[in-house]
Protein backbone atom coordinates (compact mmCIF):
# COMPACT_ATOMS: atom_id res chain seq x y z
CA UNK A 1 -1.75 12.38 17.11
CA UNK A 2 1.11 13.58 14.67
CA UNK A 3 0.76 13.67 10.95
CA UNK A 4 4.19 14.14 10.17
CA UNK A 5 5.90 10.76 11.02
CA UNK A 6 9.46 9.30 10.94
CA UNK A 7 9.05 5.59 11.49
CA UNK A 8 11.89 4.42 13.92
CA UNK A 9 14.05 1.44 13.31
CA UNK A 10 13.62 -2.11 15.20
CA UNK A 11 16.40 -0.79 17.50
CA UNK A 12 15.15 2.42 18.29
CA UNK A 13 11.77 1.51 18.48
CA UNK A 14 12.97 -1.09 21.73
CA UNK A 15 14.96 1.27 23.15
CA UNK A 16 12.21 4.02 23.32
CA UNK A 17 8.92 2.07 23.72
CA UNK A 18 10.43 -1.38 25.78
CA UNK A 19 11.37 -1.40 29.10
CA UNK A 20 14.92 -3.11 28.93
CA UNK A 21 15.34 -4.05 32.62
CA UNK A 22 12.43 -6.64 31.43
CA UNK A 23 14.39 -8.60 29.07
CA UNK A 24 15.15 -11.79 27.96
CA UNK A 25 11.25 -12.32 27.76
CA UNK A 26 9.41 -14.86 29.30
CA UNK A 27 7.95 -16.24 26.03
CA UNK A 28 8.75 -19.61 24.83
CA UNK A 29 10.00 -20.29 21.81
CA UNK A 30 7.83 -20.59 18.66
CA UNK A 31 5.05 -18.22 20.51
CA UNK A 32 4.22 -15.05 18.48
CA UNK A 33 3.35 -12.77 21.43
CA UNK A 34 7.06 -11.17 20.64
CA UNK A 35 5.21 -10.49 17.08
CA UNK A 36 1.92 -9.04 18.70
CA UNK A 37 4.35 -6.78 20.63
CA UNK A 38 5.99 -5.81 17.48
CA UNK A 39 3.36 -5.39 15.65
CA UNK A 40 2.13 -2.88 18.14
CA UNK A 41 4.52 -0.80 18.56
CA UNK A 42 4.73 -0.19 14.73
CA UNK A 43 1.05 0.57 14.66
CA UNK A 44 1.98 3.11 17.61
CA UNK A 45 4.50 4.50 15.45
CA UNK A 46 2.38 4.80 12.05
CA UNK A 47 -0.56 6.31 14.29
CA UNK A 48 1.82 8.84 16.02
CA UNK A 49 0.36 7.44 19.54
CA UNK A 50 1.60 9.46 22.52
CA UNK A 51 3.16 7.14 24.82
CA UNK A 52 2.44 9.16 27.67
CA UNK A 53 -1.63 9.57 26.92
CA UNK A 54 -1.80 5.88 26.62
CA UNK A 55 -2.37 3.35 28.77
CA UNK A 56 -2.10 -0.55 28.11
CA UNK A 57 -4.05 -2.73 30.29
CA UNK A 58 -3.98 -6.78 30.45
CA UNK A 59 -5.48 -9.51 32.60
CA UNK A 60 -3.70 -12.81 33.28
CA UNK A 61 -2.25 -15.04 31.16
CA UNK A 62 0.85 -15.33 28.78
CA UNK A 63 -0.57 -12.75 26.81
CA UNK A 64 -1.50 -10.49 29.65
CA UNK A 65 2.24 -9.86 30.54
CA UNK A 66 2.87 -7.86 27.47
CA UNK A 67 1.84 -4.70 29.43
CA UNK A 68 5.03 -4.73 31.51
CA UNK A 69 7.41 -4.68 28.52
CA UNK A 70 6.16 -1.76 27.18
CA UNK A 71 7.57 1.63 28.19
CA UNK A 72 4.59 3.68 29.13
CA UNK A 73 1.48 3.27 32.19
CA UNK A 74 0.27 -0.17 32.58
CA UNK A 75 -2.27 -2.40 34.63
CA UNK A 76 -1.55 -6.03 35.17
CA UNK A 77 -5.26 -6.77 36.24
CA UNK A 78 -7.30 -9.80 37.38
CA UNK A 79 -8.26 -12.46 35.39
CA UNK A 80 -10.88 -11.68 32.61
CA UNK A 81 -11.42 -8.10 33.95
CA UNK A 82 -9.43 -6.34 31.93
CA UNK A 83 -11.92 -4.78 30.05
CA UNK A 84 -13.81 -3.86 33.56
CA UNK A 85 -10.75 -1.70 34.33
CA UNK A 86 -10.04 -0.78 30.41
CA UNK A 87 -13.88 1.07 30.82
CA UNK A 88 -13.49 2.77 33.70
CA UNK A 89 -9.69 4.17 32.93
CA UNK A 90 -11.60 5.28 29.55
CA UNK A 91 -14.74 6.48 31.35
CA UNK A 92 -12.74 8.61 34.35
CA UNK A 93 -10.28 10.39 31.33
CA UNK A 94 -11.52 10.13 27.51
CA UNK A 95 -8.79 11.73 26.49
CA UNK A 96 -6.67 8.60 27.09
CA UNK A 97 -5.62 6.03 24.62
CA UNK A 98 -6.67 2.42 26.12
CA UNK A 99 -4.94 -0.49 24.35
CA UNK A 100 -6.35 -3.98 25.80
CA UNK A 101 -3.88 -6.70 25.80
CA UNK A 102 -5.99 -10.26 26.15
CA UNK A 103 -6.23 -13.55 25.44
CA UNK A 104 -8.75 -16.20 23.77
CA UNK A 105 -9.05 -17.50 27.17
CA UNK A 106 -8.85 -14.22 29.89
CA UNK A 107 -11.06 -12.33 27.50
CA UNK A 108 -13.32 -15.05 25.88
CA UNK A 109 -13.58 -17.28 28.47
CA UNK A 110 -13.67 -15.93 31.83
CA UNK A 111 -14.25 -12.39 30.49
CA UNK A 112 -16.50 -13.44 27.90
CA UNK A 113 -19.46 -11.63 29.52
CA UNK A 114 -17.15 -8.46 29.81
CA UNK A 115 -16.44 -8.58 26.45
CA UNK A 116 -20.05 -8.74 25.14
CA UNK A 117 -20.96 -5.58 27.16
CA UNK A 118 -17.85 -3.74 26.57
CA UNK A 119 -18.72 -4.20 23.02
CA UNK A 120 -22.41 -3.44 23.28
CA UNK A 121 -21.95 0.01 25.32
CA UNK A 122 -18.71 0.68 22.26
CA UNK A 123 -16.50 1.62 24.58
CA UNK A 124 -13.70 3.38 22.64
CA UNK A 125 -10.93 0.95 23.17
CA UNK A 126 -8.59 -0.93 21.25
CA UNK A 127 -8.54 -4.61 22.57
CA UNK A 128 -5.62 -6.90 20.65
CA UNK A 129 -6.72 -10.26 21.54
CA UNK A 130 -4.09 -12.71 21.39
CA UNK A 131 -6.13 -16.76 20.33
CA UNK A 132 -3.50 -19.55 21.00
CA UNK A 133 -6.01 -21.96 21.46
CA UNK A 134 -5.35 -23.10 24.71
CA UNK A 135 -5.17 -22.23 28.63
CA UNK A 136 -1.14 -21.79 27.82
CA UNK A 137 -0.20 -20.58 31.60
CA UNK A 138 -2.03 -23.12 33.97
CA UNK A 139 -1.64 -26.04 31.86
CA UNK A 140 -2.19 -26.02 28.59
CA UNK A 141 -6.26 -26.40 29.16
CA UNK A 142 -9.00 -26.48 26.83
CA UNK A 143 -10.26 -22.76 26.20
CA UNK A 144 -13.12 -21.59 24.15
CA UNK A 145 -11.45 -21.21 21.19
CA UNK A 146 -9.64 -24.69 21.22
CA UNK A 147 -10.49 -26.50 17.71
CA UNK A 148 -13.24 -29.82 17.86
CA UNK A 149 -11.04 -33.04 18.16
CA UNK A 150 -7.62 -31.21 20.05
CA UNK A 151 -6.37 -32.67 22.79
CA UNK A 152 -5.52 -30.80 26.47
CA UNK A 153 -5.19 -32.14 29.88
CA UNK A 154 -8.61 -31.15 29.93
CA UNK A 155 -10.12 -33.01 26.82
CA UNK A 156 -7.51 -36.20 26.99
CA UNK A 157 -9.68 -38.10 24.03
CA UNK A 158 -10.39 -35.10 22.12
CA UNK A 159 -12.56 -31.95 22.44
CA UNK A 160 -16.20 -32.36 21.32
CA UNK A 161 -17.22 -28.92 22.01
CA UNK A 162 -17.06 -26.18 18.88
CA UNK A 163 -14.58 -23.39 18.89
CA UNK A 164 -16.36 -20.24 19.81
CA UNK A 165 -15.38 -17.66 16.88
CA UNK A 166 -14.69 -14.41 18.17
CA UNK A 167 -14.91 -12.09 15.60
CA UNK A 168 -18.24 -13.17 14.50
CA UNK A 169 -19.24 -12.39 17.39
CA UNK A 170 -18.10 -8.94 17.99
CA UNK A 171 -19.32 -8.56 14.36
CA UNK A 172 -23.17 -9.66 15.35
CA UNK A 173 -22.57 -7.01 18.39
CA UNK A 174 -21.73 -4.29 15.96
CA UNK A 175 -18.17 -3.83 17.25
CA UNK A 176 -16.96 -0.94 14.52
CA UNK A 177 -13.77 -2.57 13.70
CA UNK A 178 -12.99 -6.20 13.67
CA UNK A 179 -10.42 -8.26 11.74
CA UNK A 180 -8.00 -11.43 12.81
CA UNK A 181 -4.49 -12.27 11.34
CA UNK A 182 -2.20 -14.94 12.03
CA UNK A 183 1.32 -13.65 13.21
CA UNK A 184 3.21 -14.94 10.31
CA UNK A 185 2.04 -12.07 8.78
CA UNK A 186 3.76 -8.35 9.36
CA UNK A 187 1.65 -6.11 7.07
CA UNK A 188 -1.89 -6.60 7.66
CA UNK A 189 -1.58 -6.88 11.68
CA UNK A 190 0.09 -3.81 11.75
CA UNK A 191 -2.16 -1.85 9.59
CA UNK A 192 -5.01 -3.07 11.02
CA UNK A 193 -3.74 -2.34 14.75
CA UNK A 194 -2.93 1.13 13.65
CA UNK A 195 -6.67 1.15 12.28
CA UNK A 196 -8.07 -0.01 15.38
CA UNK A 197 -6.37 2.80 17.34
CA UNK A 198 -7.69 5.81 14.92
CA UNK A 199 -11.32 4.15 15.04
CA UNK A 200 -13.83 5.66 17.42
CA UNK A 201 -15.30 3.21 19.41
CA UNK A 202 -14.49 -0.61 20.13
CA UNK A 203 -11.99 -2.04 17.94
CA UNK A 204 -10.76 -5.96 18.02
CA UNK A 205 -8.08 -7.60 16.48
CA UNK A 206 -7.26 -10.78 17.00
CA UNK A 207 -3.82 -12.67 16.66
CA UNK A 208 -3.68 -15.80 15.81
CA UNK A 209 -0.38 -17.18 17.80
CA UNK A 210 1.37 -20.89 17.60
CA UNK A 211 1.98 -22.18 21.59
CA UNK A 212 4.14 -24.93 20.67
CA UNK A 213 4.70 -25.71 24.40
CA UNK A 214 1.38 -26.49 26.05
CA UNK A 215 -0.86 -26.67 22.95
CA UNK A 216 1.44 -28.08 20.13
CA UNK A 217 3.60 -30.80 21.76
CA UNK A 218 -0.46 -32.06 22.28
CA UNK A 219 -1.65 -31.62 18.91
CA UNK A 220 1.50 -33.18 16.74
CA UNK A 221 3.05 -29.61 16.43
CA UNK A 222 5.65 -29.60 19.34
CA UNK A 223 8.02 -27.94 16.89
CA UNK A 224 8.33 -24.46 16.08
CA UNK A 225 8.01 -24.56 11.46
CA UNK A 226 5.34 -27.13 12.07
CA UNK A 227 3.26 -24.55 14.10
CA UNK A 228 3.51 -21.64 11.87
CA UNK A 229 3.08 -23.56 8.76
CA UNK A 230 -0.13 -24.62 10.67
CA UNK A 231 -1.52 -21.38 10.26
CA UNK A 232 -0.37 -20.97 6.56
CA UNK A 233 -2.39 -24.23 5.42
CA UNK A 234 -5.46 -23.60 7.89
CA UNK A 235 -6.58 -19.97 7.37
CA UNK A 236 -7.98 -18.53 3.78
CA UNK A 237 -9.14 -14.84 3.69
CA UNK A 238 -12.20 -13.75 4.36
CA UNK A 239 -13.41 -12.26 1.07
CA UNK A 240 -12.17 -16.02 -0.76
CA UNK A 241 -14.14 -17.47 1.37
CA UNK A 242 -17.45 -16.30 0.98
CA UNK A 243 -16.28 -15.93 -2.69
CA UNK A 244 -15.24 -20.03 -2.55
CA UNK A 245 -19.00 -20.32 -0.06
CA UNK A 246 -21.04 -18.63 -2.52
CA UNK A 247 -19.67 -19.92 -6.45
CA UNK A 248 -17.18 -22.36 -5.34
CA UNK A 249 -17.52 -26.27 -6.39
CA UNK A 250 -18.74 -28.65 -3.79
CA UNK A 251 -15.21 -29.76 -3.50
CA UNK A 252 -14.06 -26.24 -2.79
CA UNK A 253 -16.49 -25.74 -0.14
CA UNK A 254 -15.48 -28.83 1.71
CA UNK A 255 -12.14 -27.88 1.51
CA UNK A 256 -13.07 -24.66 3.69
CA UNK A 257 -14.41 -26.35 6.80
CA UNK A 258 -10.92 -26.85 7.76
CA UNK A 259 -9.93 -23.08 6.66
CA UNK A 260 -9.86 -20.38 9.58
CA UNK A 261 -11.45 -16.77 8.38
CA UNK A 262 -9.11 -14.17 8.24
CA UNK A 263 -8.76 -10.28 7.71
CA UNK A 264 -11.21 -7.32 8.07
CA UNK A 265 -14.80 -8.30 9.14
CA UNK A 266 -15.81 -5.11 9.54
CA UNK A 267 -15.44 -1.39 9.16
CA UNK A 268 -18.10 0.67 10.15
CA UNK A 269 -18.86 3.97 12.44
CA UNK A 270 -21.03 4.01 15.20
CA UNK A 271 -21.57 6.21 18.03
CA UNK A 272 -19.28 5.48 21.19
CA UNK A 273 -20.30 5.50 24.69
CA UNK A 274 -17.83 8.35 24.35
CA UNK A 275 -19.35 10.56 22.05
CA UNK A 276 -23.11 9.49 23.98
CA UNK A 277 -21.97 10.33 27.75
CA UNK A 278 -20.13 14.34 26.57
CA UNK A 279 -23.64 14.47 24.93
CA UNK A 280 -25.84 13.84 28.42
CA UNK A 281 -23.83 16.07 29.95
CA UNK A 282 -24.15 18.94 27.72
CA UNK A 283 -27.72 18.18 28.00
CA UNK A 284 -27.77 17.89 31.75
CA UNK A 285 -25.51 21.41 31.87
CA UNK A 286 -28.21 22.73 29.92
């Protein structure tokens, strides 16, 4: 990676990194995965990521087809297995950046168990989880992440199951970096993508992104303000809240059970599978 850096424009930065023969996008509008793309690409160009060492992998899903916009070598995989082929790119040539595109239900759902391995083993891999709350491709279904009491094709009086929170969960599995933004937000996503890339080891970041097509028009948010001022009024940052959790008035603190967590959960360093495997071999050379 570079250290001397000359961010590119919006412009240049599609004409470089974006494949143009791919446009207009598929994306509906109101959905933020045009943000997550964004977003990316800055963090590619803060990090001084080589394009050509890098590889972006996805599974299926709206989410998953951000892989063929961008400019450099991709796999469109099967569903929830994108972290099954992320490992083994990273495994056959460490010297290649992996960034994971996935969603709440591909990589939650389906690929939940891949997930909680890929984490355990800390694979070094940046995986940018896109959480729109719903199945948006084949349906608008319930996923894992859908909030208690929204409604789906698959939950037509209301979901009664709990939302499965995904970055406490790759915190509890001692992912080194974690953190979760809405897309309304430029700054923070992009710093914290960029972050994710320089870490060693498994790095998550998850976007919070408005589907006003299958899950709003559901959920009394079929247009596009209503859905991103959704996320404005439903999410409080991470260090408030355990601020608000800890000292806060009872009032306060049963204000937050509507309140989404969100920033950096955690920032730590930990050995990757990486750094583990050169070591066995140097051993086994030996």
């Amino acid at each position: 990676m570079s250290t001397t850096l000359t961010l590119k424009t919006a412009a240049e930065l599609r004409t470089t990194h974006l494949r143009q023969e791919m446009f207009p996008t598929i994306f509906c509008d109101g959905c933020g995965l045009g943000n997550v793309l964004n977003y990316t690409l800055w963090a590619v160009e803060q990090v001084g990521l080589d394009l050509d060492r890098t590889v972006f992998v996805s599974g299926i899903g709206c989410s998953s087809r951000l892989t063929g916009y961008v400019n450099a070598d991709g796999m469109h995989t099967t569903h929830g297995r994108a972290l099954s082929f992320a490992t083994g790119i990273k495994a056959a040539n460490p010297d290649l950046n992996v960034i994971v595109f996935t969603g709440d239900g591909d990589g939650s759902g389906i690929g939940g168990n891949h997930l909680l391995h890929t984490i355990r083993r800390n694979m070094d891999l940046t995986v940018i989880l896109v959480n729109n709350f719903t199945y948006g491709m084949t349906g608008g279904q319930s996923a894992p992440t859908s909030p208690t009491g929204s409604f789906s094709p698959t939950t037509p009086y209301g979901n009664v199951e709990h939302p499965l929170d995904i970055c406490e969960l790759a915190q509890a599995l001692g992912a080194p970096y974690v953190a979760r933004w809405p897309v309304s937000v430029p700054s923070q996503p992009i710093k914290s993508i960029a972050q994710g890339i320089s870490k060693r080891g498994f790095s998550l970041i998850e976007m919070m992104a408005p589907c006003p097509t299958a899950y709003g028009r559901r959920n009394g948010l079929r247009g596009i303000e209503p859905n991103w001022q959704w996320y404005r009024d439903h999410t409080v940052l991470v260090d408030e809240y355990e601020r608000v959790e800890q000292f806060g008035s009872p009032e306060e603190r049963a204000a937050l059970r509507d309140k989404m967590k969100i920033g950096v959960f955690q920032d730590i360093e930990r050995e990757s599978f990486g750094d583990r495997w050169a070591a066995l071999v140097d051993r086994v050379k030996l």
